[in-house]
N, C-alpha and C. Protein backbone atom coordinates (compact mmCIF):
# COMPACT_ATOMS: atom_id res chain seq x y z
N UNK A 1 15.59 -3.44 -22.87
CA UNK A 1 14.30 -3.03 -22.31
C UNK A 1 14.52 -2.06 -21.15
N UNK A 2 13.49 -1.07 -21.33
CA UNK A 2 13.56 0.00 -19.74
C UNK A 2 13.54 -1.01 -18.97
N UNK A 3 13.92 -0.06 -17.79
CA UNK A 3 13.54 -0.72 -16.55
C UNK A 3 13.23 0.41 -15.54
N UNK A 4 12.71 1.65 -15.67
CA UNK A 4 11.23 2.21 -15.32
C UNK A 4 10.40 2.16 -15.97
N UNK A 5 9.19 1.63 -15.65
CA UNK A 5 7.77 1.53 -16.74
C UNK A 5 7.36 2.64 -15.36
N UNK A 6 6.73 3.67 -16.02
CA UNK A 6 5.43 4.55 -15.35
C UNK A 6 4.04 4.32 -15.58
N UNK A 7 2.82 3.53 -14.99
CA UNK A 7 1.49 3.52 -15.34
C UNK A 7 1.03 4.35 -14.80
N UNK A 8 0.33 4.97 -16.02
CA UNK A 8 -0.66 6.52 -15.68
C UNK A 8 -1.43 6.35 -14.61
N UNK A 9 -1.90 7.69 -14.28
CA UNK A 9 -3.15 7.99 -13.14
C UNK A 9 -3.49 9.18 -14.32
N UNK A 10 -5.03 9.11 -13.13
CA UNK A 10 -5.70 10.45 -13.45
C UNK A 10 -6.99 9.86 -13.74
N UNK A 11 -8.22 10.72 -13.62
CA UNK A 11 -9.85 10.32 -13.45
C UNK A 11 -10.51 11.00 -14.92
N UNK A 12 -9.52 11.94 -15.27
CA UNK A 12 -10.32 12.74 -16.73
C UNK A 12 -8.99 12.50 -17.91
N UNK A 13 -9.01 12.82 -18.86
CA UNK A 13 -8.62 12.76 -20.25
C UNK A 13 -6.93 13.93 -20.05
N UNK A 14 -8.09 14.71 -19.26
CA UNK A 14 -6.81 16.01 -18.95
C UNK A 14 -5.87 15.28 -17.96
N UNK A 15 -6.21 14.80 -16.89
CA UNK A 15 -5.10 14.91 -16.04
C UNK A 15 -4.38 13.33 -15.99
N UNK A 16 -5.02 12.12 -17.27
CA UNK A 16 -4.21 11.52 -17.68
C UNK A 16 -2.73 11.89 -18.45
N UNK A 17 -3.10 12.70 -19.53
CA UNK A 17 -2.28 13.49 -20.59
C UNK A 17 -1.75 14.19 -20.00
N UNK A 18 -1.98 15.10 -18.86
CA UNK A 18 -0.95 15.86 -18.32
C UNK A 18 0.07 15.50 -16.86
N UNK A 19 -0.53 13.93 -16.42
CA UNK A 19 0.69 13.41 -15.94
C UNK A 19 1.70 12.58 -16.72
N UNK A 20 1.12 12.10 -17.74
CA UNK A 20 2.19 11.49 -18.65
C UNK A 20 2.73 12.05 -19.14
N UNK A 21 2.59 13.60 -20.07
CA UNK A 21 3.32 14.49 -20.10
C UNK A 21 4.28 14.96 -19.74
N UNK A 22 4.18 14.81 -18.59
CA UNK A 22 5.42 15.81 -17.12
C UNK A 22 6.31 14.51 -16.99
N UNK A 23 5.70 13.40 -16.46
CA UNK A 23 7.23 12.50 -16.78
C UNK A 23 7.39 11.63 -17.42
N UNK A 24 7.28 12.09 -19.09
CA UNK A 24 7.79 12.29 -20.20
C UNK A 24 9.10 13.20 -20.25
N UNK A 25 8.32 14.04 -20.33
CA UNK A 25 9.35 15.18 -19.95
C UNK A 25 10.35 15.46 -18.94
N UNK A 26 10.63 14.38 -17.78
CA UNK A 26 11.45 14.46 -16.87
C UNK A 26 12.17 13.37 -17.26
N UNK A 27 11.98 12.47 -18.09
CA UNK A 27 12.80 11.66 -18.75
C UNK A 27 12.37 9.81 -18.56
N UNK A 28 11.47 9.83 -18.11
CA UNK A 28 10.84 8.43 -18.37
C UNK A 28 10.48 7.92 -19.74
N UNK A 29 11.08 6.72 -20.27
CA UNK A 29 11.08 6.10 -21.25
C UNK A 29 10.18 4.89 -21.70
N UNK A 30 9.40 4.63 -20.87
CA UNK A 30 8.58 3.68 -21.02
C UNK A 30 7.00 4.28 -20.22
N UNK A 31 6.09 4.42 -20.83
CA UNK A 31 4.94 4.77 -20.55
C UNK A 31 3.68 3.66 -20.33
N UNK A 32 2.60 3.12 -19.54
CA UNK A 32 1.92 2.12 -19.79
C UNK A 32 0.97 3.18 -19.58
N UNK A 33 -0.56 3.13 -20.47
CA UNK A 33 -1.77 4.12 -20.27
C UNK A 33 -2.46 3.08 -19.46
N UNK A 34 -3.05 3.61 -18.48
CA UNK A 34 -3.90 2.49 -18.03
C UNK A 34 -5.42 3.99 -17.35
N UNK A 35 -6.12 3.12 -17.80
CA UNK A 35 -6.97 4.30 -17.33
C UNK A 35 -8.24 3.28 -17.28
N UNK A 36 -8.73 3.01 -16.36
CA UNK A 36 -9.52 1.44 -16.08
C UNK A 36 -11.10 2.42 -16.86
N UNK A 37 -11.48 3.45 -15.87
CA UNK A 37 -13.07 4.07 -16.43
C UNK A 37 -13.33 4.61 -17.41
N UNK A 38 -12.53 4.74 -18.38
CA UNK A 38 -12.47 5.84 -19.48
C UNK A 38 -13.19 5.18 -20.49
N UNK A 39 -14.06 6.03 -20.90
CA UNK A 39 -14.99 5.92 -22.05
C UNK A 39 -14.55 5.07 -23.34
N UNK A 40 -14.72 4.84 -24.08
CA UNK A 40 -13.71 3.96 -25.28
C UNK A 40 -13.30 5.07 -26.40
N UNK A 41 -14.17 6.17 -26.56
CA UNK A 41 -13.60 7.30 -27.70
C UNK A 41 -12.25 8.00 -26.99
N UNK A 42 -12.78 8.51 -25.21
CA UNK A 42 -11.82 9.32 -24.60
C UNK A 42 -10.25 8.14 -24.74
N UNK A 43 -10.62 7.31 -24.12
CA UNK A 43 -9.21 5.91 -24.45
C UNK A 43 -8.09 5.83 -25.60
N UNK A 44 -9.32 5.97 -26.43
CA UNK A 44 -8.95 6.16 -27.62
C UNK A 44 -7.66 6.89 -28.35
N UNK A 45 -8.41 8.56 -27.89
CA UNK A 45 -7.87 9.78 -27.97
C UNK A 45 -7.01 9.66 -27.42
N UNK A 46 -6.42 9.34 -26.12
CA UNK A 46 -5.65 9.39 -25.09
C UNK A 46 -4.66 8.88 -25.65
N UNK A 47 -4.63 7.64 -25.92
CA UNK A 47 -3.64 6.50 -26.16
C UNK A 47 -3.18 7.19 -27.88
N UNK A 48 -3.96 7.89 -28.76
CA UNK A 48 -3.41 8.22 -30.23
C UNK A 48 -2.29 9.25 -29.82
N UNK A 49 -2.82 10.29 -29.01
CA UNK A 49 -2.21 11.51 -28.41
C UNK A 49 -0.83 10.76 -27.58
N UNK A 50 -0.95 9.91 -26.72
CA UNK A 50 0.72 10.01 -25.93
C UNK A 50 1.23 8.39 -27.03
N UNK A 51 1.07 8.08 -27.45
CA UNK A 51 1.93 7.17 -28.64
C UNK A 51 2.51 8.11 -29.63
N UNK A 52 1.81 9.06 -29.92
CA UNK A 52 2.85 10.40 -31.19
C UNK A 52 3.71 11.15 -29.62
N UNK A 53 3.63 11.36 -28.32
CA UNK A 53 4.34 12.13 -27.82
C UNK A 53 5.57 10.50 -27.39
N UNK A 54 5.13 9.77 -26.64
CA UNK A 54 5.94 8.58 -26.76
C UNK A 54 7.37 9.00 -27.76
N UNK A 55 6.82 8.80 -29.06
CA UNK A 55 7.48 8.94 -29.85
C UNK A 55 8.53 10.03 -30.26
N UNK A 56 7.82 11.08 -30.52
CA UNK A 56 8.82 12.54 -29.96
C UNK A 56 9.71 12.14 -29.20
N UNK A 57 9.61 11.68 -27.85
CA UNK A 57 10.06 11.34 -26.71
C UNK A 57 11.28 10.39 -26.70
N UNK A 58 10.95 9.44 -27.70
CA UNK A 58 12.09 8.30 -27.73
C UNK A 58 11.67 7.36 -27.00
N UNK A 59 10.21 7.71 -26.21
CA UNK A 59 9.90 6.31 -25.48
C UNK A 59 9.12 5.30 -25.86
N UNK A 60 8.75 4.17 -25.20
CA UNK A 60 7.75 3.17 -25.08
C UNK A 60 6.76 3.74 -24.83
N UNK A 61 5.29 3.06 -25.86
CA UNK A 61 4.03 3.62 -25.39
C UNK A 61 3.34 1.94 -25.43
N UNK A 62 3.15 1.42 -23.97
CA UNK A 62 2.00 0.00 -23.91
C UNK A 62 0.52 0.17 -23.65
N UNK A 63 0.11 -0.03 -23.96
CA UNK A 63 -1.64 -0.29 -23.63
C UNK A 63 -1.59 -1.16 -22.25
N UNK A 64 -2.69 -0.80 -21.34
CA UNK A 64 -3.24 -1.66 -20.59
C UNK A 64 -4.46 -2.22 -20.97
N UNK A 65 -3.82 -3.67 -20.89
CA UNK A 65 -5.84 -4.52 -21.29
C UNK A 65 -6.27 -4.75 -22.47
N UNK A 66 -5.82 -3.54 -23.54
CA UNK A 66 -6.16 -3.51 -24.46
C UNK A 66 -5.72 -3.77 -25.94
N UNK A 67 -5.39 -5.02 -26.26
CA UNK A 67 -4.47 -5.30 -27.29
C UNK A 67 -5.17 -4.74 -28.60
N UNK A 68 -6.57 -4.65 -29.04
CA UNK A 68 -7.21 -4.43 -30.05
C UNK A 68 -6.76 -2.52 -30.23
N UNK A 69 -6.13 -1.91 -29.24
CA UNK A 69 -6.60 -0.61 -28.61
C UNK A 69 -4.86 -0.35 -29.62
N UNK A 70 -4.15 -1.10 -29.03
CA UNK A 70 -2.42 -1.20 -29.21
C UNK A 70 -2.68 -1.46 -30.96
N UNK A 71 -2.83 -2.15 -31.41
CA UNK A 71 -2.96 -2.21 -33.02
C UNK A 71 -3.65 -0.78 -33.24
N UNK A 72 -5.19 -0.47 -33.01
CA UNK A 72 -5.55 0.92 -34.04
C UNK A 72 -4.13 2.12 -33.82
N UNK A 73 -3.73 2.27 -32.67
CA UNK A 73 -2.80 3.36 -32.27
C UNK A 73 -1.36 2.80 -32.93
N UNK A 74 -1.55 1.58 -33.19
CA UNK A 74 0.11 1.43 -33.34
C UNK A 74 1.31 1.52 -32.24
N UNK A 75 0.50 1.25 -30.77
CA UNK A 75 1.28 1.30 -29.48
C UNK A 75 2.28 0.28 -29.86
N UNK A 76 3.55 0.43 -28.32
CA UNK A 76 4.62 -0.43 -28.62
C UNK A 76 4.15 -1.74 -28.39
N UNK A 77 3.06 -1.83 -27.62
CA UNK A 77 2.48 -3.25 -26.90
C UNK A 77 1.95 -3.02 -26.05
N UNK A 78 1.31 -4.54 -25.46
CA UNK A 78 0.22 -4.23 -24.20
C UNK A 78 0.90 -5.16 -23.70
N UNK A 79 -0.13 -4.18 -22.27
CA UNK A 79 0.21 -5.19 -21.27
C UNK A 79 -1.26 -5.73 -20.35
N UNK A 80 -1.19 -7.09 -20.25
CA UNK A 80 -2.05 -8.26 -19.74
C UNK A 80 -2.42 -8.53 -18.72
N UNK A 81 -3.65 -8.15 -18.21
CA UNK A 81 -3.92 -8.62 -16.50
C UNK A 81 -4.19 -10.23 -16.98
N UNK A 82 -4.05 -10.74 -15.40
CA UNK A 82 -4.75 -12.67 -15.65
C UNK A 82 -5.93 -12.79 -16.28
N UNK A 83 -7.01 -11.94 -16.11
CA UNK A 83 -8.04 -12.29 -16.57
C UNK A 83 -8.41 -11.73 -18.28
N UNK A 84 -7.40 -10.61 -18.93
CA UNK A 84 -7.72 -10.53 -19.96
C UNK A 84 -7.35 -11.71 -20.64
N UNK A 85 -7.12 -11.09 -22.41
CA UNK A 85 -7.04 -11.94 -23.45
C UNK A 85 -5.65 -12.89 -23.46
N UNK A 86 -5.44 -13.76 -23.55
CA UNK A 86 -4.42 -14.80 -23.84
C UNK A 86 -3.37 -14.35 -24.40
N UNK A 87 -2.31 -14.35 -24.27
CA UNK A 87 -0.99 -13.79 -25.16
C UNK A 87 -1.01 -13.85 -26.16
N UNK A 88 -0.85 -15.42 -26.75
CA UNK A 88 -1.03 -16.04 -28.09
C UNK A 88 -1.95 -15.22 -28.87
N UNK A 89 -3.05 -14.79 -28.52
CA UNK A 89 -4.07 -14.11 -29.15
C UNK A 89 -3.61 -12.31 -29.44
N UNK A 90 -3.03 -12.17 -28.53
CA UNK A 90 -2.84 -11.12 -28.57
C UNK A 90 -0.78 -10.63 -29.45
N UNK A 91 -0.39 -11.63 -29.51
CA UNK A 91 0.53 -11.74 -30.24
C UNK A 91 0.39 -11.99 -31.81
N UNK A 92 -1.12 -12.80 -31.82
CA UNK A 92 -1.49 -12.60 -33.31
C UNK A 92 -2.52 -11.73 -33.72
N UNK A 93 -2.53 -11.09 -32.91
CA UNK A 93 -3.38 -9.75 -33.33
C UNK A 93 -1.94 -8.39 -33.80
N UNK A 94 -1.01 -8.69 -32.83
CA UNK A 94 -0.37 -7.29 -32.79
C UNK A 94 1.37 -8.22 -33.61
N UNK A 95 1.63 -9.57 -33.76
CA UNK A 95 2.70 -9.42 -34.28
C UNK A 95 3.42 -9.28 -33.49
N UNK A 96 4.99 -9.87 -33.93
CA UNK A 96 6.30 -10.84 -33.59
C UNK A 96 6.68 -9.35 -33.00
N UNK A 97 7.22 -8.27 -33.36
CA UNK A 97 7.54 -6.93 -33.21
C UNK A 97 7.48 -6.24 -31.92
N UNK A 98 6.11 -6.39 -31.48
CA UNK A 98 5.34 -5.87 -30.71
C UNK A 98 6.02 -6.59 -29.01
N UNK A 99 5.37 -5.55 -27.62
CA UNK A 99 5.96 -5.85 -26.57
C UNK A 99 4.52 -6.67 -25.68
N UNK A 100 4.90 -7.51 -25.51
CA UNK A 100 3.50 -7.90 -24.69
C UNK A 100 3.64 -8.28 -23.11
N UNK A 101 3.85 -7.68 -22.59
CA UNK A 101 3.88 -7.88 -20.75
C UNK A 101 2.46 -8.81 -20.49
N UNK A 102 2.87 -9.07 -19.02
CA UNK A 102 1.92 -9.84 -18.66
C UNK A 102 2.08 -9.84 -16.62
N UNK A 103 0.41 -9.90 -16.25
CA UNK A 103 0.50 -9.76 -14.61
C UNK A 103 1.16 -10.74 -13.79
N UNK A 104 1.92 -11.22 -13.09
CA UNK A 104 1.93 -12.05 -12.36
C UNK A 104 1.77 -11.73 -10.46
N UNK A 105 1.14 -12.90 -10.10
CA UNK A 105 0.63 -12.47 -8.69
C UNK A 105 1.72 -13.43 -7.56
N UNK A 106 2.12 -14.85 -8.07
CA UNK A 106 2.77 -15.57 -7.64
C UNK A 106 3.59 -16.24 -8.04
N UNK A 107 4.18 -17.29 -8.11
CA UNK A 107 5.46 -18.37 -8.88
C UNK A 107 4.51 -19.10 -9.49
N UNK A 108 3.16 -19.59 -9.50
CA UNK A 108 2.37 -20.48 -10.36
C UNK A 108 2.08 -19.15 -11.65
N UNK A 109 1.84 -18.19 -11.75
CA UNK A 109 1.63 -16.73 -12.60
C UNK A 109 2.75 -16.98 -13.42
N UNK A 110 4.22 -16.44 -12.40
CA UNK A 110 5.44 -16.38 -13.23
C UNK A 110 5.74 -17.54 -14.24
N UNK A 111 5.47 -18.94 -13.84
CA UNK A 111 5.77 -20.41 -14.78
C UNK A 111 4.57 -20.14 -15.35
N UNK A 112 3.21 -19.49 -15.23
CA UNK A 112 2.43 -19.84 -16.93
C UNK A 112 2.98 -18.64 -17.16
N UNK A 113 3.60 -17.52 -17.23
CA UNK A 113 3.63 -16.25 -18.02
C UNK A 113 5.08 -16.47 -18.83
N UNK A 114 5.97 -17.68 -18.35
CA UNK A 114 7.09 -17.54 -19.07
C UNK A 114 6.46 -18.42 -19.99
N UNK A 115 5.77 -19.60 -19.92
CA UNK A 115 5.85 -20.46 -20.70
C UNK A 115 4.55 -20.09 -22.37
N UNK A 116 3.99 -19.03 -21.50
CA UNK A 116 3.28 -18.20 -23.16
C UNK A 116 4.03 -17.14 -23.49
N UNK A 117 5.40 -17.07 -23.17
CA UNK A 117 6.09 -16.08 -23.89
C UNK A 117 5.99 -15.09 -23.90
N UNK A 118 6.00 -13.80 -22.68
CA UNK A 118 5.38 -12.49 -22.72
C UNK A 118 7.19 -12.05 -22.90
N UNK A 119 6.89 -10.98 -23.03
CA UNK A 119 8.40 -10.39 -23.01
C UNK A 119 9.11 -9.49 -21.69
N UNK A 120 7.69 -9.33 -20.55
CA UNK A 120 8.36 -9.34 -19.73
C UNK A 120 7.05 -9.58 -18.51
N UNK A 121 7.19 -9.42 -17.37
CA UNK A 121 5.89 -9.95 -16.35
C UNK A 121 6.33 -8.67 -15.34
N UNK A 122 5.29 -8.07 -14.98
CA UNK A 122 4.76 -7.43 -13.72
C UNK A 122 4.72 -8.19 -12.36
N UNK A 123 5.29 -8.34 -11.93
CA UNK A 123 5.00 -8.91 -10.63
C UNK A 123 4.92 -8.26 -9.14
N UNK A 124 3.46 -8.76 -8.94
CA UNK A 124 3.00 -7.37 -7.50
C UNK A 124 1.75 -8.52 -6.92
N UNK A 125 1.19 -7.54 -5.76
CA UNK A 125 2.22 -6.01 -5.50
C UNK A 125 3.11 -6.30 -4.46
N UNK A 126 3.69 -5.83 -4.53
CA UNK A 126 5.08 -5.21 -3.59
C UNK A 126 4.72 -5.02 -2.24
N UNK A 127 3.94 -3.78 -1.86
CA UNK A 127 3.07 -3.20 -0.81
C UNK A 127 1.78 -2.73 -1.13
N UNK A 128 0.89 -2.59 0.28
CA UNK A 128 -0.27 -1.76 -0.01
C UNK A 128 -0.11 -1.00 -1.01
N UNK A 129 -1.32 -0.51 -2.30
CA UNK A 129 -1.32 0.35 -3.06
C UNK A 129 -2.91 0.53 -3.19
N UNK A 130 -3.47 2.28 -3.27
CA UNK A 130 -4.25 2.49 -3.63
C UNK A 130 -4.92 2.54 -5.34
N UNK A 131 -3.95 2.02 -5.64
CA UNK A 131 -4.21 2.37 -7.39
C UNK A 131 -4.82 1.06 -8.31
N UNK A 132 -5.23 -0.05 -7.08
CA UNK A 132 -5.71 -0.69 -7.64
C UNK A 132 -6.81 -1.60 -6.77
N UNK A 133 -7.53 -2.02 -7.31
CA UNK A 133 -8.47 -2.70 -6.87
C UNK A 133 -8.27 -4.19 -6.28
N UNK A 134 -9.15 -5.00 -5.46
CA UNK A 134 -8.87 -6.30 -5.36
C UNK A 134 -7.41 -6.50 -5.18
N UNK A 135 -6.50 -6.21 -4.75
CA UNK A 135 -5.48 -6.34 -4.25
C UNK A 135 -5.37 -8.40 -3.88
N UNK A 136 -3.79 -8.42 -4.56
CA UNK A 136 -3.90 -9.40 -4.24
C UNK A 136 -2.58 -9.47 -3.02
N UNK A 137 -2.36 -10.43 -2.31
CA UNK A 137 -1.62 -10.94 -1.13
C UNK A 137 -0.04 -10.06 -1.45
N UNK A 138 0.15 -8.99 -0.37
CA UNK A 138 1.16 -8.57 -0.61
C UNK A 138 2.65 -9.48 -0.53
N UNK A 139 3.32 -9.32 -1.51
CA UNK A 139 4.83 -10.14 -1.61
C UNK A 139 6.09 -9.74 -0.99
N UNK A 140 6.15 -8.32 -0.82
CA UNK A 140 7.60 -7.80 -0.19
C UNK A 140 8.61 -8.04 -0.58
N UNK A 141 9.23 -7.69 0.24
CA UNK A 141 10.68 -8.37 -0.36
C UNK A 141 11.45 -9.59 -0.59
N UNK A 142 10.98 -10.22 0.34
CA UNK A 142 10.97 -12.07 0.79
C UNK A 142 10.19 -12.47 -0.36
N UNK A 143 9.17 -12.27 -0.49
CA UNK A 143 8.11 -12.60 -1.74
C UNK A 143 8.83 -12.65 -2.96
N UNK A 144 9.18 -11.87 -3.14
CA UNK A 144 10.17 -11.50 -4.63
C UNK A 144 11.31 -12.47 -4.46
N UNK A 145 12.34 -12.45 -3.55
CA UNK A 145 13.65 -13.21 -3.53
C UNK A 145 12.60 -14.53 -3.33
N UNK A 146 12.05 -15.17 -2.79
CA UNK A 146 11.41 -16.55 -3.14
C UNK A 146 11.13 -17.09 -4.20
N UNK A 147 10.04 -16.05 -5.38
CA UNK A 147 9.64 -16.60 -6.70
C UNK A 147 11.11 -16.83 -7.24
N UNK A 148 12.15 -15.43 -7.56
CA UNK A 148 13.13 -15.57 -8.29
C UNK A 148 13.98 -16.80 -7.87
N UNK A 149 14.34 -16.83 -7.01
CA UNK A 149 14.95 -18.35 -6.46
C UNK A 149 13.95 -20.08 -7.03
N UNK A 150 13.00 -19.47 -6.97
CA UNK A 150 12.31 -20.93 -7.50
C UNK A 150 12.45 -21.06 -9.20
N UNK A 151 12.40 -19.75 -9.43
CA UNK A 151 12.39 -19.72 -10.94
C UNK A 151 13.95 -20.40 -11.71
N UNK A 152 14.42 -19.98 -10.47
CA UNK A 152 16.19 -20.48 -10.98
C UNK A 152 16.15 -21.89 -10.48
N UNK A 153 15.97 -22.37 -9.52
CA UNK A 153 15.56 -23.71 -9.24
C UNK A 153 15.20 -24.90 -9.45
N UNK A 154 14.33 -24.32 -10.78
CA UNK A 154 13.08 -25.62 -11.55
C UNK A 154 13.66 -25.12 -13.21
N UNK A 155 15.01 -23.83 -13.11
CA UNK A 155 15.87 -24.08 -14.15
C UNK A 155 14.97 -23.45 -15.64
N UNK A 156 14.06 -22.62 -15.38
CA UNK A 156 13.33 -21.69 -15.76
C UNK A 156 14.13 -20.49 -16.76
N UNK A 157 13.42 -20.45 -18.02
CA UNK A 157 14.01 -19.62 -19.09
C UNK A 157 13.57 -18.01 -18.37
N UNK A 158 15.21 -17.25 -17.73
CA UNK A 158 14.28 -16.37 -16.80
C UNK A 158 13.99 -14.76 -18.03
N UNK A 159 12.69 -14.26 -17.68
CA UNK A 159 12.33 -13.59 -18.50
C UNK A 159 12.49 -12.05 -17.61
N UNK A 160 12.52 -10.69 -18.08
CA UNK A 160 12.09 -9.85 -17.29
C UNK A 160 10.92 -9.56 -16.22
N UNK A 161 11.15 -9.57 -14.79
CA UNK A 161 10.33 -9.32 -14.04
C UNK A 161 10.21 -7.98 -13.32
N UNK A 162 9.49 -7.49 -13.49
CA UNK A 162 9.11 -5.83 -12.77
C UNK A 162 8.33 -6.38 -11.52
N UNK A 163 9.14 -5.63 -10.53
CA UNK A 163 8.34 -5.19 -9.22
C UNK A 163 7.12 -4.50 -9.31
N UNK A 164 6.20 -4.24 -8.71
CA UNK A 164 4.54 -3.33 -9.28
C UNK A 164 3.73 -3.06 -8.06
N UNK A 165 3.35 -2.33 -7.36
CA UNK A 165 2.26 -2.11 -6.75
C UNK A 165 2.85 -1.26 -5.03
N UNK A 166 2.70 -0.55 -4.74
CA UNK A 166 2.46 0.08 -3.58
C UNK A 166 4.45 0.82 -3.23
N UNK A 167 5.24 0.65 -4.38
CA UNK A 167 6.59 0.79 -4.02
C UNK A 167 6.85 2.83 -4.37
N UNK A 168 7.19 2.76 -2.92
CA UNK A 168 7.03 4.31 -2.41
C UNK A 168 8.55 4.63 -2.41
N UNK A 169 9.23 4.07 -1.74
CA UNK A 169 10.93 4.44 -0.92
C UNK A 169 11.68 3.87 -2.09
N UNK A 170 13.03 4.81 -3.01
CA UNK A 170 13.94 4.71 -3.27
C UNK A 170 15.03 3.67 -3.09
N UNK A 171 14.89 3.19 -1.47
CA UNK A 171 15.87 2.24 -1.01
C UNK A 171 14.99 0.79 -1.38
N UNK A 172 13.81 1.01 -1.33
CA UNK A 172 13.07 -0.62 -1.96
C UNK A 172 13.83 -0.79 -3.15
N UNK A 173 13.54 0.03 -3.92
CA UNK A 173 14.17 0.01 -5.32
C UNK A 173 15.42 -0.59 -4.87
N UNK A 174 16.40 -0.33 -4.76
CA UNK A 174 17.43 -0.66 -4.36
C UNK A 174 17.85 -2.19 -3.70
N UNK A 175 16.60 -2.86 -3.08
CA UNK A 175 17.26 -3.83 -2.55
C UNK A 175 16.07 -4.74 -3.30
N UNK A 176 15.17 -4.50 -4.30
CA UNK A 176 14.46 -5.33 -5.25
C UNK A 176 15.69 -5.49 -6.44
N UNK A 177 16.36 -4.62 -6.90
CA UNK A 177 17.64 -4.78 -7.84
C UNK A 177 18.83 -5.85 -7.32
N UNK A 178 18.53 -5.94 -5.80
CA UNK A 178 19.94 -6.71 -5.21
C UNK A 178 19.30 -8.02 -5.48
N UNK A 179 17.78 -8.49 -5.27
CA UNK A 179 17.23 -10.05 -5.16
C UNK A 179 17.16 -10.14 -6.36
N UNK A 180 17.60 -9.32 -7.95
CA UNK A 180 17.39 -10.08 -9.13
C UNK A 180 16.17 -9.18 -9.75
N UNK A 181 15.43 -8.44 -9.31
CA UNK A 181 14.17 -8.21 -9.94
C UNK A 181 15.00 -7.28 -11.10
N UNK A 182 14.49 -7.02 -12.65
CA UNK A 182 14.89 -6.28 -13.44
C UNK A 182 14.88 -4.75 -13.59
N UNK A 183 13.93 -4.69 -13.03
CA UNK A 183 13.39 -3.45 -12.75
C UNK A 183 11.71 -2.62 -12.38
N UNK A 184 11.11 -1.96 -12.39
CA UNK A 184 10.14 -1.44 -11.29
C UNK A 184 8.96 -0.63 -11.67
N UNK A 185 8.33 -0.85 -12.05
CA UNK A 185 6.60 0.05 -12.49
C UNK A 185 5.74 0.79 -11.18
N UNK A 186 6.18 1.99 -11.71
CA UNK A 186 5.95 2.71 -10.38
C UNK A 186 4.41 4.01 -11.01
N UNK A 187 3.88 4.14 -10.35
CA UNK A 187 3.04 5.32 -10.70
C UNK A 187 2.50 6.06 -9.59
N UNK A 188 2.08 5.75 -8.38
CA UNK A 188 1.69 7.21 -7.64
C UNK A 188 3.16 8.15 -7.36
N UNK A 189 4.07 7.50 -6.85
CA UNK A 189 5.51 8.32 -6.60
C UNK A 189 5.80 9.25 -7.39
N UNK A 190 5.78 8.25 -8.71
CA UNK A 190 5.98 9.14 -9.79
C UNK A 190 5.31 10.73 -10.03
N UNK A 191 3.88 10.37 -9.98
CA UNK A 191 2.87 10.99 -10.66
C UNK A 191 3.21 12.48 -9.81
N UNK A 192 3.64 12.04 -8.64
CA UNK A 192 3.47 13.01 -7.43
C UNK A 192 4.67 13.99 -7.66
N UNK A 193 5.81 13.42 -8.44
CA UNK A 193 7.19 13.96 -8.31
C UNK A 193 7.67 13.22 -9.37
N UNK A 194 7.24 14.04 -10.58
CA UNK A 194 8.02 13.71 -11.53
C UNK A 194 9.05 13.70 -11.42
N UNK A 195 9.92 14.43 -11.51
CA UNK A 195 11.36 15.13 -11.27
C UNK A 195 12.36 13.54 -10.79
N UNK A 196 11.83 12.84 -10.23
CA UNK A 196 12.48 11.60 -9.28
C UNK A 196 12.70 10.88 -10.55
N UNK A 197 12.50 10.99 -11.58
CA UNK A 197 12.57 10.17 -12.58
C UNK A 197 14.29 9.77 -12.35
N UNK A 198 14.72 11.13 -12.38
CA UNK A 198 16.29 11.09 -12.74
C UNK A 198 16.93 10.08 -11.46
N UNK A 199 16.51 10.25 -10.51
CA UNK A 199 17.06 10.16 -9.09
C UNK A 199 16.76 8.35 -9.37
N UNK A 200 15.66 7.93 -9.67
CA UNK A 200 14.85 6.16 -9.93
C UNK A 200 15.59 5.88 -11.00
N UNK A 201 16.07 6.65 -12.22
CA UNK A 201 16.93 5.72 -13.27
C UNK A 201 18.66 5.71 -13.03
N UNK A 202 18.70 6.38 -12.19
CA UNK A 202 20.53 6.36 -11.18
C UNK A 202 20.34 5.12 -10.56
N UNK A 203 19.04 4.80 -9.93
CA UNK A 203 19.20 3.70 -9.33
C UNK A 203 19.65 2.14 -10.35
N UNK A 204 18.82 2.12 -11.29
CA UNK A 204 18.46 1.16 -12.45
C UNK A 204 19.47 1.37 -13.10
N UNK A 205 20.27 2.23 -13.07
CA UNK A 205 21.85 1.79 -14.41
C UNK A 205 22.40 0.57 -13.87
């Protein structure tokens, strides 16, 4: 599994597609569309359009939210806030094959997200981030080395965990890889400077 996931930005159709584009093209391998306001045809379009470039690409293309969205397109998988659809459900909609992530906010998140089987968990945020709403209780770095330590603790089948939300500095990266985290879902940094792709997957070898 990667271990950069990039979740899109952008407010229109265009400047979704043309930041996923650019780091695509700078060499990011795992793509998540997330585009919370978008119409359901524009969504649509969006997600048919970067799953055939995905592909070109050699990368991962996940849905956000939208598992019904991941079957018409044939995405690699979605990925699950707490309040959407159930894994299970969404594993028998999309099949054994398929990648199904899932949110986690704390160590009670991480023990139900291993125990419905996602294939890997988000866990945030990290720091302040504008890219999302309702923010929940920032974790840091202490935050992170705590869950992972409990998870090893109570002897936990450990699954992939991504860092997520407000992670700006290179050297975070760096010392989220030293406490165990797998790797890091980044999108304003990104969006801003593609090009860092190369510089963020030096870090992750």
């Amino acid at each position: 599994m990667e271990r950069l996931q990039y979740i899109s930005q952008g407010k229109t159709i265009r400047e979704q597609k043309n930041n996923m584009l650019k780091v695509l093209d700078a060499g990011a391998k795992w793509i998540q569309i997330r585009w919370k306001e978008a119409e359901e045809k524009d969504l649509y379009a969006l997600a048919e359009e970067i799953r055939q470039a995905c592909s070109e690409f050699g990368a991962s293309c996940i849905i956000n939210d939208h598992p019904s969205l991941a079957a018409a397109v044939d995405a690699d998988g979605v990925h699950l806030g707490l309040d959407d659809c159930s894994v299970a459900a969404a594993r028998h909609l999309l099949g054994a094959g398929k990648i199904i992530g899932g949110t986690a906010n704390s160590f009670a998140n991480v023990k139900q997200r291993i125990s419905e089987h996602c294939d890997y968990i988000g866990l945030g945020p990290f720091n302040y981030t504008t890219t999302k709403q309702k923010l929940s209780p920032l974790l840091g770095i202490a935050g992170y080395e705590n869950i992972i330590q409990q998870v090893h603790r109570e002897g936990l089948t450990p699954i992939p965990i991504f860092a997520i939300g407000g992670i700006s500095q290179l050297e975070d990266i760096q010392h989220l890889l030293e406490i165990g985290v797998y790797g890091v879902a980044l999108s304003g940094i990104v969006t801003k400077t593609p090009n860092i792709v190369s510089s963020i997957n030096k870090i992750l070898l």
